[in-house]
N, C-alpha and C. Protein backbone atom coordinates (compact mmCIF):
# COMPACT_ATOMS: atom_id res chain seq x y z
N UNK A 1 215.95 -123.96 57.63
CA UNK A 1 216.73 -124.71 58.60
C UNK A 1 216.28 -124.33 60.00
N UNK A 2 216.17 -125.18 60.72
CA UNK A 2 215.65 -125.09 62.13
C UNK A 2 217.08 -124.82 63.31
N UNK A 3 218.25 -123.78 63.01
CA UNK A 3 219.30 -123.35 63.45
C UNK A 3 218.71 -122.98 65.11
N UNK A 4 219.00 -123.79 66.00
CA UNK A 4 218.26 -123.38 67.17
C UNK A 4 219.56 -123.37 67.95
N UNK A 5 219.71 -121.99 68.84
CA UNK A 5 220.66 -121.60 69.75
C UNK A 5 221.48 -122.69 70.88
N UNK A 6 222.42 -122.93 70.70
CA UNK A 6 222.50 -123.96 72.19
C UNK A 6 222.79 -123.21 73.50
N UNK A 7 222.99 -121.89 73.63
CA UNK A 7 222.91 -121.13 74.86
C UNK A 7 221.56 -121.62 75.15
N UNK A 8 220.50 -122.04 74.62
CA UNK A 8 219.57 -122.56 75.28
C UNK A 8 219.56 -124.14 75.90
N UNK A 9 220.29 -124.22 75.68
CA UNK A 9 220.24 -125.55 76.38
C UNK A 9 220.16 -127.08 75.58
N UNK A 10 219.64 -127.89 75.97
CA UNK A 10 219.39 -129.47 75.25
C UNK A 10 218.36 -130.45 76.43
N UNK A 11 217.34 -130.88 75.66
CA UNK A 11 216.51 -131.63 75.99
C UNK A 11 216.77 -133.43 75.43
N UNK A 12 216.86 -133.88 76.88
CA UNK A 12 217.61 -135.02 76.62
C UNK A 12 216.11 -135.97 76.76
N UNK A 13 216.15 -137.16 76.09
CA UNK A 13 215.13 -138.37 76.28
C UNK A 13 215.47 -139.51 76.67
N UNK A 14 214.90 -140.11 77.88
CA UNK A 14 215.65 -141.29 78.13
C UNK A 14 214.32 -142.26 77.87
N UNK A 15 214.77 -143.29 77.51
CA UNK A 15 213.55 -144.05 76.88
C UNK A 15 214.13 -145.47 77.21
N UNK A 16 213.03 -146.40 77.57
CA UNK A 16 213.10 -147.95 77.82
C UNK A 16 211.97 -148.28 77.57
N UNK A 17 211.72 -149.58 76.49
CA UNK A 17 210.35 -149.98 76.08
C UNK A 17 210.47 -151.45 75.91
N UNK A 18 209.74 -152.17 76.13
CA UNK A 18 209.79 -153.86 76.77
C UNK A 18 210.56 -154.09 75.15
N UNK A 19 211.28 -155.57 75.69
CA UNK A 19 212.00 -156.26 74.51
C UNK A 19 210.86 -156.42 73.38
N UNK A 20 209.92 -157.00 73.92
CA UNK A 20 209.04 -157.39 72.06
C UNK A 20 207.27 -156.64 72.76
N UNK A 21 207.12 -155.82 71.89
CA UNK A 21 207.18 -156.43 70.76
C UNK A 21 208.76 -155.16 69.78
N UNK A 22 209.61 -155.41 69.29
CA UNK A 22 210.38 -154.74 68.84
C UNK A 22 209.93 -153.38 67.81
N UNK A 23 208.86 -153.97 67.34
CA UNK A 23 208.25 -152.70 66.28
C UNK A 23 207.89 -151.27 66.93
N UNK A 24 207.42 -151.17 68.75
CA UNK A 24 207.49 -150.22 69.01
C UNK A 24 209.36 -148.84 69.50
N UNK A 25 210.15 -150.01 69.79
CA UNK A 25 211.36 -149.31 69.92
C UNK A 25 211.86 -148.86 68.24
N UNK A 26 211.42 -149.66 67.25
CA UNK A 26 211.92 -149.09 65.66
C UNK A 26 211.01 -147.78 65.34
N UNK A 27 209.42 -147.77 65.58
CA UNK A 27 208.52 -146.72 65.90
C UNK A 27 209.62 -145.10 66.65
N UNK A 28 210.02 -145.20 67.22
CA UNK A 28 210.26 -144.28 68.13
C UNK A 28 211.56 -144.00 67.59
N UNK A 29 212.72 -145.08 67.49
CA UNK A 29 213.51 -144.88 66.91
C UNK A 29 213.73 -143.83 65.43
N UNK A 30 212.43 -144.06 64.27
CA UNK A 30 212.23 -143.79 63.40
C UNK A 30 211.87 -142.47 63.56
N UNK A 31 211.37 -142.17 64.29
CA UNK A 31 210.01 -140.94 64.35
C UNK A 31 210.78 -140.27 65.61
N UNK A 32 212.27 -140.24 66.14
CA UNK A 32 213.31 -139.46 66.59
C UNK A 32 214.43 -139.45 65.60
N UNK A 33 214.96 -139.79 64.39
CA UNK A 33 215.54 -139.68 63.60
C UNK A 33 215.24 -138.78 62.54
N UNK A 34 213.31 -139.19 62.09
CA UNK A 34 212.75 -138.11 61.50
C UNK A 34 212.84 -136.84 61.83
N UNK A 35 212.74 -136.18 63.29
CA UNK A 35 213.03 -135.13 63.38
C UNK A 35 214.35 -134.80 63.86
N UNK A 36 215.37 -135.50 63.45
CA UNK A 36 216.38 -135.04 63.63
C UNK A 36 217.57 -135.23 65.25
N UNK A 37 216.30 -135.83 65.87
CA UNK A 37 217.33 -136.16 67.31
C UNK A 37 218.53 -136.96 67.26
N UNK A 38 219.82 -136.77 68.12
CA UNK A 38 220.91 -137.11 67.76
C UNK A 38 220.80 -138.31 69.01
N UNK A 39 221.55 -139.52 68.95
CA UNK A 39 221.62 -140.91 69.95
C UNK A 39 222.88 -140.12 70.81
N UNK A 40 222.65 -140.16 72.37
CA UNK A 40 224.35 -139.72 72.71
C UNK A 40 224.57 -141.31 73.17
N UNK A 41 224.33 -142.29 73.71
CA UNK A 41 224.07 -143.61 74.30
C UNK A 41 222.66 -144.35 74.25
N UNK A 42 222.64 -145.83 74.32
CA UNK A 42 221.93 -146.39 73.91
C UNK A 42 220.33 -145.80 74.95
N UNK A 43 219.67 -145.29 74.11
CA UNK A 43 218.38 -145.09 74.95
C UNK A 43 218.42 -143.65 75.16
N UNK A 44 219.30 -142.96 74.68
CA UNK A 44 219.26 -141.26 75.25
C UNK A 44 219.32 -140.80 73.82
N UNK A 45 218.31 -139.62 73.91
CA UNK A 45 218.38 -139.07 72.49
C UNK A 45 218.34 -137.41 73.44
N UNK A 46 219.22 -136.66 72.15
CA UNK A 46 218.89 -134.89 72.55
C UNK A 46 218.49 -134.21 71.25
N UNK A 47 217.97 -133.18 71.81
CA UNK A 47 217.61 -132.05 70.40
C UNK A 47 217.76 -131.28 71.56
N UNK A 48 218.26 -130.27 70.23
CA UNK A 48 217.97 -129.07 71.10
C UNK A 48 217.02 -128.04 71.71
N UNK A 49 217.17 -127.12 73.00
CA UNK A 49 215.56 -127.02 73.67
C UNK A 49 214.91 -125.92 72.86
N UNK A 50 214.15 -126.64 72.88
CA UNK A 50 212.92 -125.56 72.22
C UNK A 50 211.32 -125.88 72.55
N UNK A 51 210.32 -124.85 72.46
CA UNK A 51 208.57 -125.42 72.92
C UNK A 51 208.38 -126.60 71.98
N UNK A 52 208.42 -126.54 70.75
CA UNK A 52 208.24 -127.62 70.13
C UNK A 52 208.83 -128.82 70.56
N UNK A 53 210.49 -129.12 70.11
CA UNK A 53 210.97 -130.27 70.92
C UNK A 53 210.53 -130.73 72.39
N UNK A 54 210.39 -130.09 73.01
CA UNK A 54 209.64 -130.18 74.57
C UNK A 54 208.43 -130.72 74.10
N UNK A 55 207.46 -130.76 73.44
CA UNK A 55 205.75 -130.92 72.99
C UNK A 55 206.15 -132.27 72.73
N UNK A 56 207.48 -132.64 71.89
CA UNK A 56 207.49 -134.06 71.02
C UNK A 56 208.02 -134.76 72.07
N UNK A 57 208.85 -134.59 72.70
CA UNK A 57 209.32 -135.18 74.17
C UNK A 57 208.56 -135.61 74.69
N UNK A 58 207.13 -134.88 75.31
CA UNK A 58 206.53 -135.40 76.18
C UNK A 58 205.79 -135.89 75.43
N UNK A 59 204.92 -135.80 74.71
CA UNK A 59 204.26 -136.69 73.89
C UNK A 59 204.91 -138.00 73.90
N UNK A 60 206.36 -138.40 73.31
CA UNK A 60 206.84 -139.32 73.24
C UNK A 60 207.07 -140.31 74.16
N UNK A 61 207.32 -139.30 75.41
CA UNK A 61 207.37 -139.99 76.88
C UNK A 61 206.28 -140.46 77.43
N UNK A 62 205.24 -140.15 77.26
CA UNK A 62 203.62 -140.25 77.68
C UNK A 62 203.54 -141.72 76.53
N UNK A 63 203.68 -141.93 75.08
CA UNK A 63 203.45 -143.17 74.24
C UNK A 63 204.27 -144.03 75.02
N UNK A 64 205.66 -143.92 75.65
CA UNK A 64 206.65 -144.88 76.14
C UNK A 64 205.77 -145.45 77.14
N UNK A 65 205.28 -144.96 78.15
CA UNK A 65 204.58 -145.29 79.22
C UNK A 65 203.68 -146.12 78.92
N UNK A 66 202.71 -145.72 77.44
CA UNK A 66 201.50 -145.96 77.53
C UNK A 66 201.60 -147.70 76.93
N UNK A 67 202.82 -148.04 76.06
CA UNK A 67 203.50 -149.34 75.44
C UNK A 67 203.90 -149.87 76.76
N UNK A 68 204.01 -149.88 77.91
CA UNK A 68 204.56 -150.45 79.06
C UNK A 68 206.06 -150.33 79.10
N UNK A 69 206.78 -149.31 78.85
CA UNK A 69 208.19 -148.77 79.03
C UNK A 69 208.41 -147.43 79.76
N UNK A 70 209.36 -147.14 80.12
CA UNK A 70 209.78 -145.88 81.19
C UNK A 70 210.37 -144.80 80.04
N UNK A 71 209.79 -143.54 80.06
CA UNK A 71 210.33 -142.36 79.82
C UNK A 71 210.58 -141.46 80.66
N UNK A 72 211.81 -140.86 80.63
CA UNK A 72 211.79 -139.24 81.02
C UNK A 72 212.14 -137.89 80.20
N UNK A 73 212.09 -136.83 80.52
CA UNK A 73 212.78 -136.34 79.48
C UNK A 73 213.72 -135.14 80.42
N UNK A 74 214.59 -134.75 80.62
CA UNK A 74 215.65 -133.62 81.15
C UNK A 74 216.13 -132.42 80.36
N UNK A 75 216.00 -132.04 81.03
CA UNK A 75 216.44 -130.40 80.86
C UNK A 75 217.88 -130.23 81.06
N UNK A 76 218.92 -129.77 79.96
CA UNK A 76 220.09 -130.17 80.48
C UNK A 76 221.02 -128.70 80.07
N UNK A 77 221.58 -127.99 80.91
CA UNK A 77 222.00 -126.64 80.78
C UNK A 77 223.00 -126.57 79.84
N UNK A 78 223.24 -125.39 79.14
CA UNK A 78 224.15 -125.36 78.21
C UNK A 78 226.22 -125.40 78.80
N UNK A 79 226.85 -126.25 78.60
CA UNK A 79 228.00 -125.80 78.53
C UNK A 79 228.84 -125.98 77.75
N UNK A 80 229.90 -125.45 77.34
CA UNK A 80 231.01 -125.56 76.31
C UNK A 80 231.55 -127.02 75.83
N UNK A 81 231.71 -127.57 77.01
CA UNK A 81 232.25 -129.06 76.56
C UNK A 81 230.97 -129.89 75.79
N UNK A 82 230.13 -130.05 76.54
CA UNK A 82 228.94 -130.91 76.79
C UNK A 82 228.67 -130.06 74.79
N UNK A 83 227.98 -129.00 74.75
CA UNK A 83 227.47 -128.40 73.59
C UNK A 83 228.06 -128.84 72.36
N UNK A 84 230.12 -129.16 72.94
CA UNK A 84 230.91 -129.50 71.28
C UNK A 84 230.41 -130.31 70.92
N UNK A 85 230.78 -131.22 72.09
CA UNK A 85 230.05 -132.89 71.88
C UNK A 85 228.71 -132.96 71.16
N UNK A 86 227.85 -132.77 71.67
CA UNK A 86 226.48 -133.04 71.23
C UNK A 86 226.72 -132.29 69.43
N UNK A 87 227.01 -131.20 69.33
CA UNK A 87 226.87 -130.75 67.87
C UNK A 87 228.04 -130.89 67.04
N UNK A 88 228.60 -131.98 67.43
CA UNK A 88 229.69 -132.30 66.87
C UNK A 88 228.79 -134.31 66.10
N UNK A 89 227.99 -134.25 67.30
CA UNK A 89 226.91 -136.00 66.94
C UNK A 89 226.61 -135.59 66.10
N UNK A 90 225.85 -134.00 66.11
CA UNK A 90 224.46 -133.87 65.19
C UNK A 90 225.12 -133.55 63.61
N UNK A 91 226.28 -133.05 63.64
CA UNK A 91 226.77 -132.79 62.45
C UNK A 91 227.12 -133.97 62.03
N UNK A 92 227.51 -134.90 62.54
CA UNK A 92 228.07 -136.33 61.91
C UNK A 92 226.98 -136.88 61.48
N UNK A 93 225.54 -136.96 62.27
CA UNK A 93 224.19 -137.12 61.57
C UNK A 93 223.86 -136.85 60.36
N UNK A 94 223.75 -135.25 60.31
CA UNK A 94 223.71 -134.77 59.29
C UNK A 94 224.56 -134.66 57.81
N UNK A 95 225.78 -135.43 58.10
CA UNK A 95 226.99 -135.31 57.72
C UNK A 95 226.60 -136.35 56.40
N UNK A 96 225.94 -137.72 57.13
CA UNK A 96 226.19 -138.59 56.64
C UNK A 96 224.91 -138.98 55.56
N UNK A 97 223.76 -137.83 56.12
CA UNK A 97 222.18 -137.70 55.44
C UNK A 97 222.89 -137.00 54.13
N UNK A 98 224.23 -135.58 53.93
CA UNK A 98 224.15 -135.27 53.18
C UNK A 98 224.96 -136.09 52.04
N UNK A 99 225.50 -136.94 53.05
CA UNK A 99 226.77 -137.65 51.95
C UNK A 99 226.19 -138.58 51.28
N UNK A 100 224.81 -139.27 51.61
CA UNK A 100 223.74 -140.09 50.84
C UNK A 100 223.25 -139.38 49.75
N UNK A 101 222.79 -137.89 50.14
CA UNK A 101 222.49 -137.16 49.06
C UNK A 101 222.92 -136.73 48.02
N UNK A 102 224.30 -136.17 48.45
CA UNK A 102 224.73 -136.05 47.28
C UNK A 102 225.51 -137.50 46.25
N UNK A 103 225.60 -138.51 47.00
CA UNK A 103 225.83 -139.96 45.78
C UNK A 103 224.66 -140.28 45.34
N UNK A 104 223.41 -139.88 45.45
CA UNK A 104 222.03 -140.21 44.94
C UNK A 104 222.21 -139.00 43.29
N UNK A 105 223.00 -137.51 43.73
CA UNK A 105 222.87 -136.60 43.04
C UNK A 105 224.01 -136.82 41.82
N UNK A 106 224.97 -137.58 42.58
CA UNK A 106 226.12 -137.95 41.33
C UNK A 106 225.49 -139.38 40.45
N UNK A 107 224.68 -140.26 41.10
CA UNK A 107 224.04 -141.52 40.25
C UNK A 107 222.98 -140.54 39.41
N UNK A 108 222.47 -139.31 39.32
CA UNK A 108 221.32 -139.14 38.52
C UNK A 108 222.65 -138.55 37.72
N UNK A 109 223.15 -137.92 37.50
CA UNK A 109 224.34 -137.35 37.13
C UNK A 109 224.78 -138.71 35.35
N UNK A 110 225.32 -139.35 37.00
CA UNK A 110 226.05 -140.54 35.82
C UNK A 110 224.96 -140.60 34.53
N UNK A 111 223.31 -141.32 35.49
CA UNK A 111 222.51 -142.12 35.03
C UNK A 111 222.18 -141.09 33.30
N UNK A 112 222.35 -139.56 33.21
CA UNK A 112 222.10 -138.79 32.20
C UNK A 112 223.05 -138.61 31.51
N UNK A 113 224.28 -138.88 31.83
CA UNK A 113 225.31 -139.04 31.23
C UNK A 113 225.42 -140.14 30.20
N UNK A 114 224.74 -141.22 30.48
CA UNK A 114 225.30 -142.53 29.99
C UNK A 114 223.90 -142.84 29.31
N UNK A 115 223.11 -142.26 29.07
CA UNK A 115 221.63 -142.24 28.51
C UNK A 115 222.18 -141.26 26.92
N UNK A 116 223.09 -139.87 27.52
CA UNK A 116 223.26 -138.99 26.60
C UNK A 116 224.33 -139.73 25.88
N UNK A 117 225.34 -140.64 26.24
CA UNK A 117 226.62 -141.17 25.52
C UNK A 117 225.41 -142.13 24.67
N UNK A 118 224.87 -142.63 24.97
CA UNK A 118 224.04 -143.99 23.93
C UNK A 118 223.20 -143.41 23.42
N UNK A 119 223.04 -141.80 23.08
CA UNK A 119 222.34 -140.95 22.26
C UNK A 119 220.31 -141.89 23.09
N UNK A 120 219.77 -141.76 23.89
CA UNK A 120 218.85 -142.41 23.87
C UNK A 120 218.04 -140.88 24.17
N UNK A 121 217.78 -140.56 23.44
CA UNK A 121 216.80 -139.06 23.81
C UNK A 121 215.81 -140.07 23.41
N UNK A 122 214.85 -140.09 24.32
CA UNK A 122 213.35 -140.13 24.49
C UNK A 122 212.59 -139.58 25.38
N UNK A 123 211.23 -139.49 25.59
CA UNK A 123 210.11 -139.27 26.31
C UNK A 123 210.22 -139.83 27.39
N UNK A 124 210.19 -141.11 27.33
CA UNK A 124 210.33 -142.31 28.16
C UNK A 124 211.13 -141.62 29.12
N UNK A 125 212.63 -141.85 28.68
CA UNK A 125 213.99 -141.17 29.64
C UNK A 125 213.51 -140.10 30.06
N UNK A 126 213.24 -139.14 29.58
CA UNK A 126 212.74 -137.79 30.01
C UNK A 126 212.15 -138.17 31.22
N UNK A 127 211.03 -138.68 31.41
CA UNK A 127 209.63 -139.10 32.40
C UNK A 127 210.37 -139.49 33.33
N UNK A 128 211.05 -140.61 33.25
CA UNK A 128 211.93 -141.66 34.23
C UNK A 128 213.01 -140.16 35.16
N UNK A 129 214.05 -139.69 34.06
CA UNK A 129 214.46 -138.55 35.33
C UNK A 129 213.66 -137.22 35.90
N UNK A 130 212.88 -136.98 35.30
CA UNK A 130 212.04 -136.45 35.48
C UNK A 130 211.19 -136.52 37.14
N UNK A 131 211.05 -137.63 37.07
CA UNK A 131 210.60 -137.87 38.45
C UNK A 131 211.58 -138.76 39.16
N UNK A 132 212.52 -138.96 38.66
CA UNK A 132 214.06 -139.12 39.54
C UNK A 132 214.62 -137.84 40.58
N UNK A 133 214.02 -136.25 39.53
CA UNK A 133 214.54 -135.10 40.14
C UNK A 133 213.62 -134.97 41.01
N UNK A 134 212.53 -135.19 41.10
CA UNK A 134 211.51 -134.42 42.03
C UNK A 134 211.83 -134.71 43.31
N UNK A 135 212.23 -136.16 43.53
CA UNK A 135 211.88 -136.70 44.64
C UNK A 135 213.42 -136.09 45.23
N UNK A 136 214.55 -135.53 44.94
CA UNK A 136 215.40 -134.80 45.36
C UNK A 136 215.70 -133.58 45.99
N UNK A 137 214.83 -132.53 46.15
CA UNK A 137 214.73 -131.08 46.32
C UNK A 137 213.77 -131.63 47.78
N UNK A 138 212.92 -132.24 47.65
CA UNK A 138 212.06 -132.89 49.12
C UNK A 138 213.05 -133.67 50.09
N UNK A 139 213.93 -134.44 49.81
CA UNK A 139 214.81 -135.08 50.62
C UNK A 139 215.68 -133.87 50.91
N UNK A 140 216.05 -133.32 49.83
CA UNK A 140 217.15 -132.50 50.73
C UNK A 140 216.65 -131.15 51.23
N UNK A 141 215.20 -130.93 51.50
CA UNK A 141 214.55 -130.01 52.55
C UNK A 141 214.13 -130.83 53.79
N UNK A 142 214.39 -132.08 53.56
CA UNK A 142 213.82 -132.91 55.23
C UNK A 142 215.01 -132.90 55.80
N UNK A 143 216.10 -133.15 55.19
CA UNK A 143 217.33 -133.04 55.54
C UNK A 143 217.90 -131.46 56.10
N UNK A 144 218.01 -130.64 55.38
CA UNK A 144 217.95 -129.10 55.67
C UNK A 144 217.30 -128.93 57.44
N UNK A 145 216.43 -129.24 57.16
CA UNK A 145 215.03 -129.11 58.48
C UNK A 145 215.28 -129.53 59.22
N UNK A 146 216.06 -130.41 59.45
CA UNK A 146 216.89 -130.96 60.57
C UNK A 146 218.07 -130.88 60.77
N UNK A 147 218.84 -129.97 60.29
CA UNK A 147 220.12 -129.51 60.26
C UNK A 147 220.30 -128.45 61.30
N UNK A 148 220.13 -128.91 62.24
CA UNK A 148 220.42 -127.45 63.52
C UNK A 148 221.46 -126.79 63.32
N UNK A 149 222.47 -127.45 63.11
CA UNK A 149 224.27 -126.53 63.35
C UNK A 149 224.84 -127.06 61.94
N UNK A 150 223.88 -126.44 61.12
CA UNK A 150 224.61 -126.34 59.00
C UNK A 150 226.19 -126.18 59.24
N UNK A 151 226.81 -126.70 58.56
CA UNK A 151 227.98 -126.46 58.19
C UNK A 151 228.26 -126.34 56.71
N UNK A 152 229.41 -126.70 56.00
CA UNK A 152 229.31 -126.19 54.22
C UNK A 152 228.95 -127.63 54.21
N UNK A 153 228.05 -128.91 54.16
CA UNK A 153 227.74 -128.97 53.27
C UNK A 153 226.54 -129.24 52.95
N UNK A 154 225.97 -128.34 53.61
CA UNK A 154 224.29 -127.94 53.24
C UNK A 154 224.32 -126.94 51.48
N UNK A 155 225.02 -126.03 51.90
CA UNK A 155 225.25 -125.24 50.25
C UNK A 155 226.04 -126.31 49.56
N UNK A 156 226.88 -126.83 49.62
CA UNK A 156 227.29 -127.98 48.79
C UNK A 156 226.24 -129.12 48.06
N UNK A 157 225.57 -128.90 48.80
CA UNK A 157 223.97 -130.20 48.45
C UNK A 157 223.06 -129.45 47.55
N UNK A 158 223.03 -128.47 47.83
CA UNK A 158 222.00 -127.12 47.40
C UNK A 158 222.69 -127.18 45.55
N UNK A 159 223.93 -127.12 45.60
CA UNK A 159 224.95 -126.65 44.43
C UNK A 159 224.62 -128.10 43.58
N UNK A 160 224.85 -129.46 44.46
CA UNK A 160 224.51 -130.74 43.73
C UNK A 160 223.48 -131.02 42.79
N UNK A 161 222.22 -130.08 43.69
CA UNK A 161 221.15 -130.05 43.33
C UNK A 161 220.74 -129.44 41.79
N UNK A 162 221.36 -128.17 42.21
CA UNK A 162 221.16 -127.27 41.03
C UNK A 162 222.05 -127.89 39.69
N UNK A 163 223.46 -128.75 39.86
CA UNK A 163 224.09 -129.08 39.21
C UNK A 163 222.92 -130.40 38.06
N UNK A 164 221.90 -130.86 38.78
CA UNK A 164 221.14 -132.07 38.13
C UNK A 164 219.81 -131.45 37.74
N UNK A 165 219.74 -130.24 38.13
CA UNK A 165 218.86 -129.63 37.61
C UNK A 165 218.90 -128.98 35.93
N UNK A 166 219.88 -128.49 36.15
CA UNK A 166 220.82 -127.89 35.17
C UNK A 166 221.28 -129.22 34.08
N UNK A 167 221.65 -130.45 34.25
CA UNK A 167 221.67 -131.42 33.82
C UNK A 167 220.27 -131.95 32.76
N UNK A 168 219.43 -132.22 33.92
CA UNK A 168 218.04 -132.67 33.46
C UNK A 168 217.51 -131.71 32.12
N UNK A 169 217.84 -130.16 32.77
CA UNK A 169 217.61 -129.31 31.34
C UNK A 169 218.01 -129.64 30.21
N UNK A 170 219.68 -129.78 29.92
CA UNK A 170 219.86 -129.58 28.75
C UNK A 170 219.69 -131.19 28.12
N UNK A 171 219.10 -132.12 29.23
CA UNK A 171 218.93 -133.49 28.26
C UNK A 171 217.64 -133.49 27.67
N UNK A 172 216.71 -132.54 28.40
CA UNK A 172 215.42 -132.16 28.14
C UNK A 172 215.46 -131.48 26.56
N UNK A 173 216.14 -130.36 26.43
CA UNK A 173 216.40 -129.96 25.37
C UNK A 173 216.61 -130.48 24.08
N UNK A 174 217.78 -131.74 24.33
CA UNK A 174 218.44 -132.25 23.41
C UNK A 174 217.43 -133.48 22.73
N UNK A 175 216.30 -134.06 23.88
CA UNK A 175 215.04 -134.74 23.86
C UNK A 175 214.30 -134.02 23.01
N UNK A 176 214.29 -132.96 22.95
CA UNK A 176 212.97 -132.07 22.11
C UNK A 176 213.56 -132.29 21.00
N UNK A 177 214.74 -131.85 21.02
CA UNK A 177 215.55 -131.88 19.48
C UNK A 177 215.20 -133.02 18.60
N UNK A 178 215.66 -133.95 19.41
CA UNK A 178 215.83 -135.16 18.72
C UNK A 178 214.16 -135.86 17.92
N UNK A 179 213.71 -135.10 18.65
CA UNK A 179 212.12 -135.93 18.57
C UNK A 179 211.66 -134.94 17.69
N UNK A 180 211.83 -133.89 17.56
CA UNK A 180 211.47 -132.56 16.31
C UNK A 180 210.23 -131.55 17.27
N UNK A 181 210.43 -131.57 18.56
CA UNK A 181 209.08 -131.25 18.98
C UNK A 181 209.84 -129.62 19.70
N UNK A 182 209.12 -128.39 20.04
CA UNK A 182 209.11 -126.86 20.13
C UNK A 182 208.65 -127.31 21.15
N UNK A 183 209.94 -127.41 22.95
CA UNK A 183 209.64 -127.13 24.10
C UNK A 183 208.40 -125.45 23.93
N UNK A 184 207.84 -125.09 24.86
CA UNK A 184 206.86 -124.00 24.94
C UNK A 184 207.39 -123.17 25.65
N UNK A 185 207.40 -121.92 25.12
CA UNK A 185 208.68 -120.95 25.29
C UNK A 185 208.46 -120.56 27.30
N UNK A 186 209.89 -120.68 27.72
CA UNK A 186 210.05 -120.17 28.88
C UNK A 186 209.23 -121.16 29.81
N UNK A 187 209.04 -122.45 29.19
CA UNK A 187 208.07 -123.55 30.35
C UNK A 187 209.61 -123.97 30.64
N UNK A 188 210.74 -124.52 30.21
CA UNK A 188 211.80 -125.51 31.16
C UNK A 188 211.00 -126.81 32.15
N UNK A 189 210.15 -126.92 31.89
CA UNK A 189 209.73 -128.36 32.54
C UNK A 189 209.98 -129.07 32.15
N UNK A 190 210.82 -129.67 31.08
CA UNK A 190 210.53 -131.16 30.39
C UNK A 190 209.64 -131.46 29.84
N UNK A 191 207.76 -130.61 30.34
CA UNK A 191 206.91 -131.94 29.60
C UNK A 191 206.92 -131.11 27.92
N UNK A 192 206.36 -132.15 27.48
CA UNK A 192 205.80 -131.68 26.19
C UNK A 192 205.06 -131.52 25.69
N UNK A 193 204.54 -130.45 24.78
CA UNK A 193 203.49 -130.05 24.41
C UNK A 193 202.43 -130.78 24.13
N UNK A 194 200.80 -130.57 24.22
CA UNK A 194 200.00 -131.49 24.31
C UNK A 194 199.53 -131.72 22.27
């Protein structure tokens, strides 16, 4: 987690980029969401200060210019009010990245549940959640990584996680069973022997 102090302050972005072509304001939009910057008003984004965020700032402000739009970026001192506010955005940000995550973690949930009620142990199924799980532990480290001010339910996501992990196992298991095949001792991957 990138937990960065707000006694240091907040680096604000003010950004204006011509009406069309629109793909560059979704560009910027996208690629300040990716790392996590919070909207305080239309056109102002903050993260908090750090060399890095400062590097992506100006970089960003220098592309605004270079599309025929106005950037700046500000330096904005830490205080009590101003600090709730802002990490009170970023948690609602983050709030809502984890609340996607974990209904993605209760649909793989269901989805093994209701595979195991219709007895369907196969390979097939196996494969299919199989790489249902993978792509889960990566979302919720991009998510993590941009979690400046964690609250509980970063370990709550972590617990989701492990909960479909733990899932995927014992359908894995019950897959071997069914098919007559000797998982390879102490692998727990799912695949099966060649």
């Amino acid at each position: 987690m990138n937990a960065e102090s707000p006694s240091s302050g907040w680096l604000l972005l003010l950004a204006q980029l011509p009406s069309s072509p629109s793909s560059a304001r979704v560009a910027l939009w996208r690629r300040l969401r990716t790392v996590g910057a919070t909207g305080m008003v239309t056109s102002a984004w903050v993260l908090p200060h750090s060399a890095p965020h400062a590097e992506l700032f100006e970089q960003l402000v220098e592309k605004i210019r270079k599309q025929g739009g106005e950037g700046f970026m500000l330096s904005v001192p830490a205080s009590p009010d101003v600090d709730e506010v802002i990490k009170r955005r970023f948690r609602a940000d983050r709030g809502r990245e984890y609340d996607e995550f974990t209904e993605r973690c209760g649909a793989f949930l269901d989805e093994i549940e209701k595979e195991t009620r219709a007895g369907k142990f196969i390979f097939a199924e196996l494969e299919e959640r199989e790489q249902d799980l993978e792509k889960l532990p990566q979302w919720l480290a991009k998510i993590q990584a941009r979690d400046f001010f964690p609250d509980e339910r970063s370990p709550k996501a972590e617990e989701m996680l492990e909960r479909c992990r733990g899932a995927l196992s014992e359908f894995s298991q019950r897959i071997y069973a069914a098919e007559g095949v000797q998982e390879f001792p102490g692998s727990g991957s799912g695949e099966s022997p060649a």
